[in-house]
C-alpha atoms as a PDB file:
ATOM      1  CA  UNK A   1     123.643  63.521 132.228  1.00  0.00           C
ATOM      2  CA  UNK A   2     120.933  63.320 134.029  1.00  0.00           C
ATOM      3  CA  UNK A   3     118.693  60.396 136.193  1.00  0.00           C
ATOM      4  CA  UNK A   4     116.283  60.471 132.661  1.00  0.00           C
ATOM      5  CA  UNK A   5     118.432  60.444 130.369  1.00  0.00           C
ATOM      6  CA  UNK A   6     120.549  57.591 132.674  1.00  0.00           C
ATOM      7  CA  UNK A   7     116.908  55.628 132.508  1.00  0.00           C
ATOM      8  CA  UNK A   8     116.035  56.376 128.525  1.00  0.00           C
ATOM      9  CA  UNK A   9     119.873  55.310 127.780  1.00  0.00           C
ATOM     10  CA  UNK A  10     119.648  51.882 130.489  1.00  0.00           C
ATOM     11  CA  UNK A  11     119.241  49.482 127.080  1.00  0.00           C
ATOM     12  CA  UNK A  12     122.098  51.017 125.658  1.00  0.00           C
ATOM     13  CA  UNK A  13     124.323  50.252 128.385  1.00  0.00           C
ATOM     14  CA  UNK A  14     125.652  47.414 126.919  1.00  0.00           C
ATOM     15  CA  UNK A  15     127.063  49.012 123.684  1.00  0.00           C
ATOM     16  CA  UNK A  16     128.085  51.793 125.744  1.00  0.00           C
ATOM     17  CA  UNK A  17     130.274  49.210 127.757  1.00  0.00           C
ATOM     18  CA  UNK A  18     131.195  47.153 124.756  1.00  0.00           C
ATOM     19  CA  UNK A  19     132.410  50.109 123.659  1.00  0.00           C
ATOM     20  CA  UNK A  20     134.310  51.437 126.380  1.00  0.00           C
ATOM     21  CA  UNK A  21     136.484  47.815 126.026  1.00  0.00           C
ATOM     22  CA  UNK A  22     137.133  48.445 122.667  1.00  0.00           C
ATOM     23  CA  UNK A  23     138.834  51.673 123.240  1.00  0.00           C
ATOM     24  CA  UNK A  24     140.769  50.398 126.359  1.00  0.00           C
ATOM     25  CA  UNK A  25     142.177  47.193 123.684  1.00  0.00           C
ATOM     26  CA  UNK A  26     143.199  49.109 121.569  1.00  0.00           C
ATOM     27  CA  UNK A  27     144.803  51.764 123.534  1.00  0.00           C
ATOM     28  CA  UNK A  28     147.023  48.594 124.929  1.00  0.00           C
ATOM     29  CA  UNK A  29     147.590  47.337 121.124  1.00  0.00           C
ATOM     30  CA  UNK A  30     149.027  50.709 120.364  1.00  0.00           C
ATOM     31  CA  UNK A  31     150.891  51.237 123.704  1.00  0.00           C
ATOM     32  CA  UNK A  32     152.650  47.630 122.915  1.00  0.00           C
ATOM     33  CA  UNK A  33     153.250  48.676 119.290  1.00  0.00           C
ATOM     34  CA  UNK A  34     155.184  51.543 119.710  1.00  0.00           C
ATOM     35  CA  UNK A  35     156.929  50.472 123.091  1.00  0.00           C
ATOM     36  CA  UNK A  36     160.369  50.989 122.636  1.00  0.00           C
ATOM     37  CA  UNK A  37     161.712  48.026 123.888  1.00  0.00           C
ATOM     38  CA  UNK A  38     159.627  46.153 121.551  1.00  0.00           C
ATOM     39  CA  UNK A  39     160.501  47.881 118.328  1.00  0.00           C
ATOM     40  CA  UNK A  40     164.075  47.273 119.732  1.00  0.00           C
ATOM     41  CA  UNK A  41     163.747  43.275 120.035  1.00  0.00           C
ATOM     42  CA  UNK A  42     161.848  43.039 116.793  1.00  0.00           C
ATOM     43  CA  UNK A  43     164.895  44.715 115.300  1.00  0.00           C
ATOM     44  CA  UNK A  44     167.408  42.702 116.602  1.00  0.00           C
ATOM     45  CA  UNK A  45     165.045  39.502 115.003  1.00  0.00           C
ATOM     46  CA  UNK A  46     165.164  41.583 111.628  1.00  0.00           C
ATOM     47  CA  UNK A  47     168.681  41.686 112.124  1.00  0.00           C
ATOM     48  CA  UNK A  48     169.119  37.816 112.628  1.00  0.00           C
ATOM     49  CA  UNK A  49     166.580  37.117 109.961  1.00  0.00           C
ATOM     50  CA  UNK A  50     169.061  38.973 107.160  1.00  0.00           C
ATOM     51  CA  UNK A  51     172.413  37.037 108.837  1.00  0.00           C
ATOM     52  CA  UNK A  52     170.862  33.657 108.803  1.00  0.00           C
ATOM     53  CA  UNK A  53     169.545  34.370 104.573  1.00  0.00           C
ATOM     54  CA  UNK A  54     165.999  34.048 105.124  1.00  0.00           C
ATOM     55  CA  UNK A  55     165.492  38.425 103.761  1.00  0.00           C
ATOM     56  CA  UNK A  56     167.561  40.033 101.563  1.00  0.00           C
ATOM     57  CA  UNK A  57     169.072  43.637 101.739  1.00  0.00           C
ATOM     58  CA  UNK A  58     165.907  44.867 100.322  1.00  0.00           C
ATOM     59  CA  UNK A  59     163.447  43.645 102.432  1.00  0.00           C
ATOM     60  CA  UNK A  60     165.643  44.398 105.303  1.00  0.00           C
ATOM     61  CA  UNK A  61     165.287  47.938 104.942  1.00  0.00           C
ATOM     62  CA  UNK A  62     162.078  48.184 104.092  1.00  0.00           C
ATOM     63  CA  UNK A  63     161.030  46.540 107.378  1.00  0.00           C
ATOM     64  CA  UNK A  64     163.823  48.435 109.125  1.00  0.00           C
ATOM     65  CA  UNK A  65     162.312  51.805 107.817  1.00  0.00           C
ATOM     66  CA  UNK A  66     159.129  50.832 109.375  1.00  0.00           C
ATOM     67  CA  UNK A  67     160.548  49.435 112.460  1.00  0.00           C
ATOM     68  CA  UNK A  68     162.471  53.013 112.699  1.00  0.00           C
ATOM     69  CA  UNK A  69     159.637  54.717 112.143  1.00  0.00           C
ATOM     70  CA  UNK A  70     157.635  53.089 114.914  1.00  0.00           C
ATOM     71  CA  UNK A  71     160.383  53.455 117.810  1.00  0.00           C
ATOM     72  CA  UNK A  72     160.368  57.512 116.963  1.00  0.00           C
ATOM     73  CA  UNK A  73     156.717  57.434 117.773  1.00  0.00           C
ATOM     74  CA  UNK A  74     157.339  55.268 120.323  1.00  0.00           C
ATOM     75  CA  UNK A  75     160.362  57.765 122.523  1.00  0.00           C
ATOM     76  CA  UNK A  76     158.383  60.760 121.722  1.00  0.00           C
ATOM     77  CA  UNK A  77     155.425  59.573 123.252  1.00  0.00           C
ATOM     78  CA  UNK A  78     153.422  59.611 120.556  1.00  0.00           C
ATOM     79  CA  UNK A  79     151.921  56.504 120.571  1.00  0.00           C
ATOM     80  CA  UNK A  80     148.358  57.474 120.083  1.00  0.00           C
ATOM     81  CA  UNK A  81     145.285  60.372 120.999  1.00  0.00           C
ATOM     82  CA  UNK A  82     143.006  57.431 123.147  1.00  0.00           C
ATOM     83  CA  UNK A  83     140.990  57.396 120.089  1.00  0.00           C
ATOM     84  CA  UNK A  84     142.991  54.640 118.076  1.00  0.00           C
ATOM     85  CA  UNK A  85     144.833  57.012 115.876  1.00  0.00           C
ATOM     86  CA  UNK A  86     148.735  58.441 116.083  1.00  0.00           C
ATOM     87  CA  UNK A  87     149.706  62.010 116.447  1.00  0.00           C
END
């Protein structure tokens, strides 16, 4: 882009920055939701959780399904495209 268009687009910096935040927390948020090591804690709590009685069976895998699901994203690499969506 060039120096006019950098001077016509000056009170839209703001957004433009804004912006540029949002896709950098988010990015994060989806790196630490599919990290492996955190799908693998959360189901070693889901685990505990069934033990002590607070879930039943059912519940159990439902949330293991999902928990499954997440740390096959999460080894292949596929945690998102930058643009706060999965592969």
């Amino acid at each position: 882009m060039g120096l006019i268009g950098e001077v016509l687009l000056l009170p839209f910096a703001p957004v433009r920055g804004s912006g540029w935040v949002i896709r950098q927390v988010l990015n994060e948020a989806e790196r630490l939701y599919y990290d492996p090591a955190t799908v693998r804690a959360e189901l070693a709590r889901l685990e505990e959780r069934l033990e002590a009685g607070e879930i039943d069976e059912e519940e159990f895998d439902r949330q293991e399904d999902e928990l499954l699901e997440r740390l096959e994203i999460g080894l292949r690499g596929g945690a998102g495209t930058g643009d706060g969506t999965t592969r």
